[in-house]
N, C-alpha and C. Protein backbone atom coordinates (compact mmCIF):
# COMPACT_ATOMS: atom_id res chain seq x y z
N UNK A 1 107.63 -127.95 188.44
CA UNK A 1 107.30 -128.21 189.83
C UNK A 1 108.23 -127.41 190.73
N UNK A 2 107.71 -126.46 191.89
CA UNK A 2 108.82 -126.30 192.33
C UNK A 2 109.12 -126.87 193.39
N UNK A 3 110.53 -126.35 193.84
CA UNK A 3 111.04 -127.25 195.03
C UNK A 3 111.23 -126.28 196.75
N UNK A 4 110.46 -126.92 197.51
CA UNK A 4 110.21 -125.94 198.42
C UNK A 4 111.51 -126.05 199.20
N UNK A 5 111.55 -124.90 199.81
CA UNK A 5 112.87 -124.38 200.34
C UNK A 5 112.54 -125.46 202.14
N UNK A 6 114.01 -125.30 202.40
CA UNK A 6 114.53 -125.91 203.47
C UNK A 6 113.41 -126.11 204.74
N UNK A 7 112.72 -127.32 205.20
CA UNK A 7 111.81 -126.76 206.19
C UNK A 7 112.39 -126.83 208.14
N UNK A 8 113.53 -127.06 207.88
CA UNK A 8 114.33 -126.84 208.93
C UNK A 8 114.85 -125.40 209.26
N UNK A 9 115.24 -124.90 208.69
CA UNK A 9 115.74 -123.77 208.79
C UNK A 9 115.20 -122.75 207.63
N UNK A 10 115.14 -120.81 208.31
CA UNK A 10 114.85 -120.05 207.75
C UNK A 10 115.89 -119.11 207.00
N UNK A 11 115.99 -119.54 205.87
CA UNK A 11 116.71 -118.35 205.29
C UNK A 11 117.53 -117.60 205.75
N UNK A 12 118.68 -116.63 205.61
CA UNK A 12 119.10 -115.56 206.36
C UNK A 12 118.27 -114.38 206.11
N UNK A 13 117.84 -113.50 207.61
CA UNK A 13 117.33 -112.37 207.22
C UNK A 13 117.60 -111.42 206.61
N UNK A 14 116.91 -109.92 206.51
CA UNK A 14 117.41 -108.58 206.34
C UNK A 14 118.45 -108.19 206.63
N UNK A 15 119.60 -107.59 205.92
CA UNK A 15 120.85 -107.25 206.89
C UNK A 15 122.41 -108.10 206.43
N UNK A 16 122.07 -109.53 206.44
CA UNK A 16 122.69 -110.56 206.91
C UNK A 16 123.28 -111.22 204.96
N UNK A 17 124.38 -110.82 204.87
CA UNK A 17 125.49 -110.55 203.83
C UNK A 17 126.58 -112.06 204.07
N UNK A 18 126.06 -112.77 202.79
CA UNK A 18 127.59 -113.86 203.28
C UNK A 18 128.95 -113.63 202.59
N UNK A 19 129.39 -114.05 203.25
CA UNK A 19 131.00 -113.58 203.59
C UNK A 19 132.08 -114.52 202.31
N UNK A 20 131.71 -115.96 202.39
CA UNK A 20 132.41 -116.90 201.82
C UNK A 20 131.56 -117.54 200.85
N UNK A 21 131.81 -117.94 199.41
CA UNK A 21 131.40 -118.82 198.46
C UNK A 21 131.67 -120.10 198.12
N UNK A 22 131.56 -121.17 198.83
CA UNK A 22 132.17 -122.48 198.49
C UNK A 22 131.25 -123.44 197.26
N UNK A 23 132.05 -123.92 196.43
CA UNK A 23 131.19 -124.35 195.18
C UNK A 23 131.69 -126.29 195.07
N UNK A 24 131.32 -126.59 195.31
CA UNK A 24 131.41 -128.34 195.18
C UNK A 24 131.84 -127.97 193.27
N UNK A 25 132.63 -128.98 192.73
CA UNK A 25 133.46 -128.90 191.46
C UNK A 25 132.20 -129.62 190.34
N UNK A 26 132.43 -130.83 190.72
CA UNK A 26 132.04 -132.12 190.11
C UNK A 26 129.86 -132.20 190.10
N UNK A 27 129.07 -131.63 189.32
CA UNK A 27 127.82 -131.10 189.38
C UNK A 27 127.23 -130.41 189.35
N UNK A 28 128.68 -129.37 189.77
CA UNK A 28 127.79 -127.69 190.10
C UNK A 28 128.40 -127.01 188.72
N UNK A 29 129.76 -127.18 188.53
CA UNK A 29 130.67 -126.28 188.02
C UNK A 29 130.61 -127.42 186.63
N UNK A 30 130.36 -128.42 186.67
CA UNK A 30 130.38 -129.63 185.85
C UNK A 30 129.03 -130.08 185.44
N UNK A 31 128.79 -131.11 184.56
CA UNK A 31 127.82 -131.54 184.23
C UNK A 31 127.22 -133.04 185.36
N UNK A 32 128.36 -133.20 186.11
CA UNK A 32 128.42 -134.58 186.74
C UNK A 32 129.03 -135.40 185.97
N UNK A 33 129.35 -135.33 184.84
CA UNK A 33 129.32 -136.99 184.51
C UNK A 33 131.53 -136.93 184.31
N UNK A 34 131.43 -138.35 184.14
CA UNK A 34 132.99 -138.44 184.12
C UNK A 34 133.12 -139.08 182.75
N UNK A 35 134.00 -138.63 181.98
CA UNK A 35 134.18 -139.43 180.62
C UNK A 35 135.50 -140.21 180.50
N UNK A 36 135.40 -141.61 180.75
CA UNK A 36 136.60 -142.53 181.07
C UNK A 36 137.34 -143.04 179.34
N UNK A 37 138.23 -143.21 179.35
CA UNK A 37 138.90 -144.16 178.49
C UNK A 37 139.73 -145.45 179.25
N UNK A 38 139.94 -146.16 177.98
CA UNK A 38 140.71 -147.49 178.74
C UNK A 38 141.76 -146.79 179.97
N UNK A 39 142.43 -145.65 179.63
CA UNK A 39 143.19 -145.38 180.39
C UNK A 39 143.01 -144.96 181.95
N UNK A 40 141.30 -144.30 182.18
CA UNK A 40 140.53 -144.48 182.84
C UNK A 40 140.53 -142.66 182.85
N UNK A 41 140.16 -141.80 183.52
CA UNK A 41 139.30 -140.38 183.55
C UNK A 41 139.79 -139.53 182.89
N UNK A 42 139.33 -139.02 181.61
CA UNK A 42 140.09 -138.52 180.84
C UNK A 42 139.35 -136.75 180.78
N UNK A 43 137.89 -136.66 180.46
CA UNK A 43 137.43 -135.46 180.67
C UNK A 43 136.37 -135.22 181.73
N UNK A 44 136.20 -133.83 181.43
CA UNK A 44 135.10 -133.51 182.51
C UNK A 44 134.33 -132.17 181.16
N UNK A 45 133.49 -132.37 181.51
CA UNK A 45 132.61 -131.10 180.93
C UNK A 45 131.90 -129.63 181.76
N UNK A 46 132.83 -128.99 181.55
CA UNK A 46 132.74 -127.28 182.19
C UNK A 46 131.76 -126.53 181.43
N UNK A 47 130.96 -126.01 181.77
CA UNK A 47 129.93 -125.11 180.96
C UNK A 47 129.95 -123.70 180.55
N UNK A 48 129.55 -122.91 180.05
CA UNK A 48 129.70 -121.37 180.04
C UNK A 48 128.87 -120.51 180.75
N UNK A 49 129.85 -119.30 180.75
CA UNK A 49 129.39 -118.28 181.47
C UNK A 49 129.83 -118.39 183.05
N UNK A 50 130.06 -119.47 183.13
CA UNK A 50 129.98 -119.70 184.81
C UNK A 50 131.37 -118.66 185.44
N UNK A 51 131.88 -118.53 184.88
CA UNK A 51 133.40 -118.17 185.67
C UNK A 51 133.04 -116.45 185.09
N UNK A 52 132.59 -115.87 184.56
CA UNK A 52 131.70 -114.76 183.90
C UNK A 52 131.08 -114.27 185.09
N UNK A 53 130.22 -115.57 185.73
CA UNK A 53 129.14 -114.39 186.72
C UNK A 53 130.34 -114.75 187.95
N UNK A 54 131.28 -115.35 188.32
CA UNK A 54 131.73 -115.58 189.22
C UNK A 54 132.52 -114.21 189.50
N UNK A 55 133.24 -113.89 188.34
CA UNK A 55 133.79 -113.11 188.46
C UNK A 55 132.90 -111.69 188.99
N UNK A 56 131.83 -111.47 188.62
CA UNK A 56 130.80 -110.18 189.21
C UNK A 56 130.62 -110.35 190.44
N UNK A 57 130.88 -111.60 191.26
CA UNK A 57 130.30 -112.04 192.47
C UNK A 57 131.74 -111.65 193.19
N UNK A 58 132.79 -112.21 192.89
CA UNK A 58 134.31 -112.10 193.19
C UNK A 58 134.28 -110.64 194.14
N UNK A 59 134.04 -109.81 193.61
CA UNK A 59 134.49 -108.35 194.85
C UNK A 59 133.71 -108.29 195.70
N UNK A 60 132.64 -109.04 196.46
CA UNK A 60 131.76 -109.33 197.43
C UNK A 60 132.13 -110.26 198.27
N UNK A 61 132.44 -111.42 197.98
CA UNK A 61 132.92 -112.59 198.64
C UNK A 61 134.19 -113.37 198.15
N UNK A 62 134.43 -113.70 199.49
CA UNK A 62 135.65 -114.96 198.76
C UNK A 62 135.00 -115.81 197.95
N UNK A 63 135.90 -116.61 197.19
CA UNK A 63 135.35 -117.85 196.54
C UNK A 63 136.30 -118.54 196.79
N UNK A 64 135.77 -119.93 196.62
CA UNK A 64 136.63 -121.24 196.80
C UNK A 64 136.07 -122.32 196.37
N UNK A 65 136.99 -123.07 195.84
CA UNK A 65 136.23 -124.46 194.98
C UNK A 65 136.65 -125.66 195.58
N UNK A 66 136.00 -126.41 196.16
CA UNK A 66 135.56 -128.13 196.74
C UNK A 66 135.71 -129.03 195.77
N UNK A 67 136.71 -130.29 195.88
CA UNK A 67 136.29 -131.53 194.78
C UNK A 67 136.51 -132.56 196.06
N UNK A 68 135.91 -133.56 195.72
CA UNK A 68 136.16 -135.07 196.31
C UNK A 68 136.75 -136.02 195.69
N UNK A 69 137.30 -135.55 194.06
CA UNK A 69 137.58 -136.80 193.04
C UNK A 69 139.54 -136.45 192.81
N UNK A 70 139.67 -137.41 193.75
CA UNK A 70 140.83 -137.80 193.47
C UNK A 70 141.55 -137.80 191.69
N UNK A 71 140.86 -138.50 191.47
CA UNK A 71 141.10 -139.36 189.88
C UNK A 71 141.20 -138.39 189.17
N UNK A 72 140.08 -137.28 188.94
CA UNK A 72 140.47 -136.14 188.11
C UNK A 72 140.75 -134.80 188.67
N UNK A 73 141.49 -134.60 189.50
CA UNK A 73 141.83 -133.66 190.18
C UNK A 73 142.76 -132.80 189.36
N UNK A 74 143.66 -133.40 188.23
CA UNK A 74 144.57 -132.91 187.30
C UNK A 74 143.31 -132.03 186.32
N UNK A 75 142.75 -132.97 186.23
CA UNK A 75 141.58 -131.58 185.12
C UNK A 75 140.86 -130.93 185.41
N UNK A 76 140.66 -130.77 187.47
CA UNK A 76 140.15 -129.76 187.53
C UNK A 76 140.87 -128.86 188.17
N UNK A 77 141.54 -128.59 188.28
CA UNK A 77 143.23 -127.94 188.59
C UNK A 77 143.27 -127.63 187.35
N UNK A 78 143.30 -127.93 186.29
CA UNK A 78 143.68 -127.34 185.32
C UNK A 78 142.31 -126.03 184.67
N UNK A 79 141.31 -126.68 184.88
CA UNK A 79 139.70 -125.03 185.03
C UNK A 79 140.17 -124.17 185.97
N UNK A 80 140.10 -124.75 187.12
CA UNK A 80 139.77 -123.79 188.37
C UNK A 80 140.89 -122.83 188.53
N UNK A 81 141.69 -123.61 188.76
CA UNK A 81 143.23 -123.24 189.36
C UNK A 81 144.04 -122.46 188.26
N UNK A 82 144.76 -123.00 187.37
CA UNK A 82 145.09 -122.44 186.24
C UNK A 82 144.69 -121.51 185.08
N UNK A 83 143.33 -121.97 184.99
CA UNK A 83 142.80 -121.07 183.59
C UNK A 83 142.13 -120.13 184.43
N UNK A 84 140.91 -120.62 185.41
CA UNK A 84 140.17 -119.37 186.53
C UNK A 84 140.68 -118.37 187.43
N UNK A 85 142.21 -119.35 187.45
CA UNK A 85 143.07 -118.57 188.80
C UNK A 85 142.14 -118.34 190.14
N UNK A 86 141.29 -119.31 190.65
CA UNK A 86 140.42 -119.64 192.17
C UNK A 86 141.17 -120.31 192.36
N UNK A 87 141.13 -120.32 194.15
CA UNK A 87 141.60 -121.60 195.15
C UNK A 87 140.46 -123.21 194.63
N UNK A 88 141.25 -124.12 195.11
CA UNK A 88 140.91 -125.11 194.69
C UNK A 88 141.07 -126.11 195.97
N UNK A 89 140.52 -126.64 196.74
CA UNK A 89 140.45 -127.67 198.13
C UNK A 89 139.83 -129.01 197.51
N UNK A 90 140.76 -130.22 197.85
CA UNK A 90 140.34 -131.19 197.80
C UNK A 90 140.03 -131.75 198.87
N UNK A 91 138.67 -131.96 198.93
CA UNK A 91 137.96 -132.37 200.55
C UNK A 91 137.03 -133.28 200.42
N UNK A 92 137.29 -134.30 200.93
CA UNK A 92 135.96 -135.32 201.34
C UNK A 92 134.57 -135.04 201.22
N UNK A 93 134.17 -135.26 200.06
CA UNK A 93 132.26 -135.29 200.77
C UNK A 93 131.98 -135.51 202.26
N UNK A 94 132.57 -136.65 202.43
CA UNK A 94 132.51 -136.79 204.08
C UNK A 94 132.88 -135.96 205.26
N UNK A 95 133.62 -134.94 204.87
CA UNK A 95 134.29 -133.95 205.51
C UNK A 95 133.68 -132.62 205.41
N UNK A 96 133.13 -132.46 204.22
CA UNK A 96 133.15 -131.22 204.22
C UNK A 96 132.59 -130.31 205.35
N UNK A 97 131.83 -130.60 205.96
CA UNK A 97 131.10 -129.57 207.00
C UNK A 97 132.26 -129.19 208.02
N UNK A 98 132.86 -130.17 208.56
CA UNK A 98 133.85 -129.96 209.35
C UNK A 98 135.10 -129.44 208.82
N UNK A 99 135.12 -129.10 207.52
CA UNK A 99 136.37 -128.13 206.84
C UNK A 99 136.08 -127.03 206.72
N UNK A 100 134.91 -127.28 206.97
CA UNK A 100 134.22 -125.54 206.69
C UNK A 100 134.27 -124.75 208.23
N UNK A 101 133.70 -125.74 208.95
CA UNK A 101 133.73 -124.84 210.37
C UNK A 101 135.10 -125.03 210.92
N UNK A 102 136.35 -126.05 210.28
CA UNK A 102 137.81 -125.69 210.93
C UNK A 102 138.07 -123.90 209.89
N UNK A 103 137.69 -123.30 209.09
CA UNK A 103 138.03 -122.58 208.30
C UNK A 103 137.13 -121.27 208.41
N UNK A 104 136.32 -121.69 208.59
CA UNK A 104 135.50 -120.36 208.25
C UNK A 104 133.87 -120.08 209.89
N UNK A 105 133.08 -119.24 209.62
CA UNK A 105 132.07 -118.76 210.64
C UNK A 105 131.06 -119.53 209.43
N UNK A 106 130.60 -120.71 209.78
CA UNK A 106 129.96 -121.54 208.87
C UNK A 106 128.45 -120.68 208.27
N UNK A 107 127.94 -119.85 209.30
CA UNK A 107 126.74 -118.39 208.98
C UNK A 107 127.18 -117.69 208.24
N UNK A 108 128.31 -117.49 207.93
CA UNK A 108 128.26 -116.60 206.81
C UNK A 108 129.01 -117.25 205.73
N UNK A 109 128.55 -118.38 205.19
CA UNK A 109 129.00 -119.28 204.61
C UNK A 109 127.66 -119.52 203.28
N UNK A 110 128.13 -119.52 202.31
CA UNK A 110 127.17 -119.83 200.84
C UNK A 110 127.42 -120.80 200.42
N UNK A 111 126.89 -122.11 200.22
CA UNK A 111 127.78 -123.93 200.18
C UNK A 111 126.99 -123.95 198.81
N UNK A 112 127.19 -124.21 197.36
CA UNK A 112 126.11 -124.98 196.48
C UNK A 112 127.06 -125.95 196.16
N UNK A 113 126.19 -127.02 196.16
CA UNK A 113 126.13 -128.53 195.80
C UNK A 113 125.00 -129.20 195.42
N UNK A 114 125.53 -130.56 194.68
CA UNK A 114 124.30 -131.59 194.06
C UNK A 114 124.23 -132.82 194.77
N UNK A 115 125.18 -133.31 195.33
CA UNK A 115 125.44 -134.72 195.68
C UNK A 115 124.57 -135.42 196.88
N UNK A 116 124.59 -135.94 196.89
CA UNK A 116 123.66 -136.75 198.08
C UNK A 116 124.12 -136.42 199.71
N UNK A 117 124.71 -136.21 200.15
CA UNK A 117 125.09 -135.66 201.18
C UNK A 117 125.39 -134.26 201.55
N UNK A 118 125.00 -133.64 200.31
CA UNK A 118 125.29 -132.10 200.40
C UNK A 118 124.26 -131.56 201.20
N UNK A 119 122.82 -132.29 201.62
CA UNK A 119 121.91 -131.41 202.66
C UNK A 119 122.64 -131.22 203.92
N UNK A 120 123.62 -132.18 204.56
CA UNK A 120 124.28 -132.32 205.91
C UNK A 120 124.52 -130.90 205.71
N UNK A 121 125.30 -130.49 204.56
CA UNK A 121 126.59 -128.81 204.58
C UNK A 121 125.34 -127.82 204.61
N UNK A 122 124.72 -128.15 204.32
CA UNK A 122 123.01 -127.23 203.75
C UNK A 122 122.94 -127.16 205.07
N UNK A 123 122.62 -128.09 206.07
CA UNK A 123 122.41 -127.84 207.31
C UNK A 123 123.05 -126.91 208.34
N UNK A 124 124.59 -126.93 207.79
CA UNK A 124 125.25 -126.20 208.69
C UNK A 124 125.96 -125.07 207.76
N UNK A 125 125.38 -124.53 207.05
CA UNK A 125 126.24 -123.18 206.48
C UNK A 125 124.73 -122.34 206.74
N UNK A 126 125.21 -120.99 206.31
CA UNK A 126 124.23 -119.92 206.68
C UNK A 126 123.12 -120.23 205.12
N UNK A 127 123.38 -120.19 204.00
CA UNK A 127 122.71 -120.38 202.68
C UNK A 127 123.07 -121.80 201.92
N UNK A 128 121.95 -122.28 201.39
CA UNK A 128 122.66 -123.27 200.25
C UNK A 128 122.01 -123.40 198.92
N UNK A 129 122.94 -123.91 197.97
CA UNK A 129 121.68 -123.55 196.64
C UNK A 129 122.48 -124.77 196.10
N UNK A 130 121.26 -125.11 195.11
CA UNK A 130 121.54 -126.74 194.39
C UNK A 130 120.80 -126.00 192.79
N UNK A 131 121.87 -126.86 192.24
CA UNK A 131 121.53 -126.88 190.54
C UNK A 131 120.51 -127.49 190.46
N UNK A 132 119.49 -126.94 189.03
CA UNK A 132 118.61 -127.95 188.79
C UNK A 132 118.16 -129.60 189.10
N UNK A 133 119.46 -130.19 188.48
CA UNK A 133 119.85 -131.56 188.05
C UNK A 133 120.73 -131.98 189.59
N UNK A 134 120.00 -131.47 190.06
CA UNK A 134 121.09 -131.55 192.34
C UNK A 134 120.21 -132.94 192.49
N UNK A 135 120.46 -133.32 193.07
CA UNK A 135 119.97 -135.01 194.25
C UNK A 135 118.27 -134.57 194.63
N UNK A 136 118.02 -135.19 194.15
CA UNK A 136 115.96 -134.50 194.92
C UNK A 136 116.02 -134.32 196.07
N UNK A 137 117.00 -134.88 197.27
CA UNK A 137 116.77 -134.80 198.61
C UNK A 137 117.73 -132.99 198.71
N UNK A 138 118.79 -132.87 198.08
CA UNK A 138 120.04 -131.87 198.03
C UNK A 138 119.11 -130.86 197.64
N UNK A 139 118.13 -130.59 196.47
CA UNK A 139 117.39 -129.53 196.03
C UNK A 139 116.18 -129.23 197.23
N UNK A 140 115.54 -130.42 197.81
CA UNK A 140 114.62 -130.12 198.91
C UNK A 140 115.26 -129.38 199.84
N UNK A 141 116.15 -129.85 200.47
CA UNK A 141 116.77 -128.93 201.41
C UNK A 141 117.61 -127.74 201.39
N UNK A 142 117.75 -127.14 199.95
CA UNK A 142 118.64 -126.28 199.28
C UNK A 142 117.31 -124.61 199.85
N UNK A 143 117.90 -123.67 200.12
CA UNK A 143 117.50 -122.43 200.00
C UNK A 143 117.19 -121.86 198.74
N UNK A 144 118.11 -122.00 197.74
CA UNK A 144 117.51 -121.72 196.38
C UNK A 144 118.04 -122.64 196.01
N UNK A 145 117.35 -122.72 194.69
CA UNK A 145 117.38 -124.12 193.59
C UNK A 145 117.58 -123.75 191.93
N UNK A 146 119.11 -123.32 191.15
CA UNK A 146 118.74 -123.11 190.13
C UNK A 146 117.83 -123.28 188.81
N UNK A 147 117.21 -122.75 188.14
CA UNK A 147 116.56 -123.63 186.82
C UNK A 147 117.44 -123.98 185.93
N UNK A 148 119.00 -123.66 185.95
CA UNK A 148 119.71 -124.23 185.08
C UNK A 148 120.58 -125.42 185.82
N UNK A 149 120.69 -126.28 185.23
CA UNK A 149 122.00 -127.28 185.41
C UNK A 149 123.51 -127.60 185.53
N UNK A 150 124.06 -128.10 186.26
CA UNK A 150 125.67 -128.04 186.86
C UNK A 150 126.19 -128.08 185.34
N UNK A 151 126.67 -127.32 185.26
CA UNK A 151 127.61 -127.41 183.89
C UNK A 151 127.07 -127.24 182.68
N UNK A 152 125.71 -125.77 183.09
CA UNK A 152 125.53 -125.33 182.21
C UNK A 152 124.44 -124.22 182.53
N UNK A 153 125.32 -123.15 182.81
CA UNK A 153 125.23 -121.76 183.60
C UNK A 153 124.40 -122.00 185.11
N UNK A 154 124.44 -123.33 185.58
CA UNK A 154 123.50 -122.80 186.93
C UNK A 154 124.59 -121.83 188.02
N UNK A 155 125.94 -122.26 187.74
CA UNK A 155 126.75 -120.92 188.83
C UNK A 155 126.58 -119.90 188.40
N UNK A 156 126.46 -119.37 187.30
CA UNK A 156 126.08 -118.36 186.87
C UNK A 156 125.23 -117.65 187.10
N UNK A 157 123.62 -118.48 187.17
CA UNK A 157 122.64 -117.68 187.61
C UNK A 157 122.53 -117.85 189.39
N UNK A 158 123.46 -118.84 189.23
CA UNK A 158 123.43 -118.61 191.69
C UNK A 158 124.46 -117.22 191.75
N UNK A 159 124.80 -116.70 190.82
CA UNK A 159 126.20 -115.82 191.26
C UNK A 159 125.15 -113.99 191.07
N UNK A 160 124.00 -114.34 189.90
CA UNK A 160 123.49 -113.21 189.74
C UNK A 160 122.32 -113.62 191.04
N UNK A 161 121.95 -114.50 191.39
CA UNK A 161 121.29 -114.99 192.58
C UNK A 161 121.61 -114.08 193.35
N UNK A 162 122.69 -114.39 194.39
CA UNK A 162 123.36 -113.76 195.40
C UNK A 162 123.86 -112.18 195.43
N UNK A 163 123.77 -111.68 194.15
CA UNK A 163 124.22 -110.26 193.56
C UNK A 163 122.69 -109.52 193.98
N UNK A 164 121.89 -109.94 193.79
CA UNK A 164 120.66 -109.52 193.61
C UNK A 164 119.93 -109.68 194.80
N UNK A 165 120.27 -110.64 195.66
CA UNK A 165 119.25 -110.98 196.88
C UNK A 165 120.55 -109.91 198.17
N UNK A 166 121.48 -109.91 197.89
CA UNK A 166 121.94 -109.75 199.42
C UNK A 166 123.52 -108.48 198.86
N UNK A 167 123.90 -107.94 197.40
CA UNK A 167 124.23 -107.30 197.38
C UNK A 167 123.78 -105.94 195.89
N UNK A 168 124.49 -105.84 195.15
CA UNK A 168 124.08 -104.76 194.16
C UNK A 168 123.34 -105.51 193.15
N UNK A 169 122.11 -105.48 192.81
CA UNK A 169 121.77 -105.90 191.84
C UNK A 169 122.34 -106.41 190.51
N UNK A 170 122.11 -107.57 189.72
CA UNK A 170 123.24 -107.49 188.55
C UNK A 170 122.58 -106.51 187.01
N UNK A 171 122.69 -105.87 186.86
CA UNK A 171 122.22 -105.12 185.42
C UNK A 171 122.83 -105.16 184.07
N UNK A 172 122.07 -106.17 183.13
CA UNK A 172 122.68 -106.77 181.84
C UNK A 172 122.92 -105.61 181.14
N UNK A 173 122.38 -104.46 181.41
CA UNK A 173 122.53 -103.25 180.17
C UNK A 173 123.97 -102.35 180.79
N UNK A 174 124.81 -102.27 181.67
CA UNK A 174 125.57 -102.26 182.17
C UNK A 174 126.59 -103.01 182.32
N UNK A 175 127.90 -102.53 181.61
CA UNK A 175 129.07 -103.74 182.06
C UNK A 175 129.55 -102.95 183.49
N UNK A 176 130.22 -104.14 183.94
CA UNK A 176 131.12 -103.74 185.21
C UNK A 176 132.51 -103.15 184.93
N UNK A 177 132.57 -102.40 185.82
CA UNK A 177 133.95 -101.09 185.87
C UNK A 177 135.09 -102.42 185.69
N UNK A 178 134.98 -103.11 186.96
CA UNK A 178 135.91 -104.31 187.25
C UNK A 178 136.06 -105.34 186.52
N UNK A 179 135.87 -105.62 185.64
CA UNK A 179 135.36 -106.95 184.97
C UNK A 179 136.49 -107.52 183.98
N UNK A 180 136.87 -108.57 184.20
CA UNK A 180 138.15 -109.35 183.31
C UNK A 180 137.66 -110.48 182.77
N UNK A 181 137.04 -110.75 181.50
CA UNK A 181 136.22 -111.82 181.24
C UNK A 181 137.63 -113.07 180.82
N UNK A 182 136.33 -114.45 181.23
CA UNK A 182 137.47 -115.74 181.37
C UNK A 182 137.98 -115.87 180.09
N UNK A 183 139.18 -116.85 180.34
CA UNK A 183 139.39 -117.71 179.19
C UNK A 183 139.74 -117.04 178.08
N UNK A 184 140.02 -117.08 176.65
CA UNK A 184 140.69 -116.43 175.61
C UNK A 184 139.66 -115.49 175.37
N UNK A 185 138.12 -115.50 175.80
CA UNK A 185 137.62 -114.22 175.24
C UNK A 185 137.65 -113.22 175.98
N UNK A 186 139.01 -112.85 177.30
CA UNK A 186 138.67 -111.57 177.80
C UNK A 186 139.94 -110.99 177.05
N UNK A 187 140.75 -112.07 176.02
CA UNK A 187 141.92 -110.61 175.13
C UNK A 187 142.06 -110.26 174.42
């Protein structure tokens, strides 16, 4: 089925290049789910490839990564921050729109998220894109909508998304000049 794009607002036109990448942690970059022990939040599940296409996207735009979860903020500081080497902002779901426009020209702004309140940021950034497995209301109002799932390559294919709609095409038969692949398999 697909999911029709935003009927509030049109797309960015011809021309019109975004500037900033903000990625919500917990859905997009994750599977959503939290895996507790007695002790209480112990993992999170990160998917592949994702930090792969990020990196192809990286010399085009900033990137920056969004969480709201207090509780596991140590394990995702330990993906993002440490092993990815990205900025990492801990910000309110409730906030976010207004962290974005204290920070940035919210139009040239790329927001993907899943959560239930992520159409508000959808509303006020220039693009937004939701994972498969996004909130039915978050994917309705999303500009694009991956076919893969948070925490399991949908940044990946929003990163060849954005490569392809608004800068150099991505071409699999071609590696990149620039390219430092994540994690123990780029040594």
């Amino acid at each position: 089925m697909a999911i029709p794009m935003k009927a509030d607002r049109h797309p960015p036109g011809d021309g019109w290049k975004p500037r900033v990448f903000l990625l919500d942690v917990d859905g997009v970059m994750t599977d959503g789910q939290f895996l507790y022990s007695a002790e209480g939040k112990a993992y999170k599940t990160f998917g592949p490839d994702d930090h792969d296409g990020l990196l192809l996207l990286k010399p085009f735009v900033e990137i920056r990564f969004l969480t709201g979860d207090r509780k596991g903020l140590a394990i995702t500081r330990k993906r993002i921050e440490e092993d990815m080497k990205m900025p990492l902002d801990l910000v309110s779901t409730m906030k976010r729109i207004e962290w974005i426009r204290e920070r940035y020209d919210p139009e040239g702004v790329v927001y993907m998220g899943d959560g239930i309140l992520d159409p508000q940021v959808f509303a006020g950034v220039g693009y937004g894109i939701a994972p498969a497995n996004a909130f039915l209301h978050t994917r309705a109002k999303a500009d694009y909508v991956t076919t893969h799932s948070g925490g399991d390559r949908a940044v990946a294919e929003a990163c060849v998304h954005l490569l392809d709609r608004f800068f150099t095409p991505f071409d699999p038969e071609r590696r990149p000049d620039a390219f430092a692949s994540s994690g123990e398999w780029g040594i």
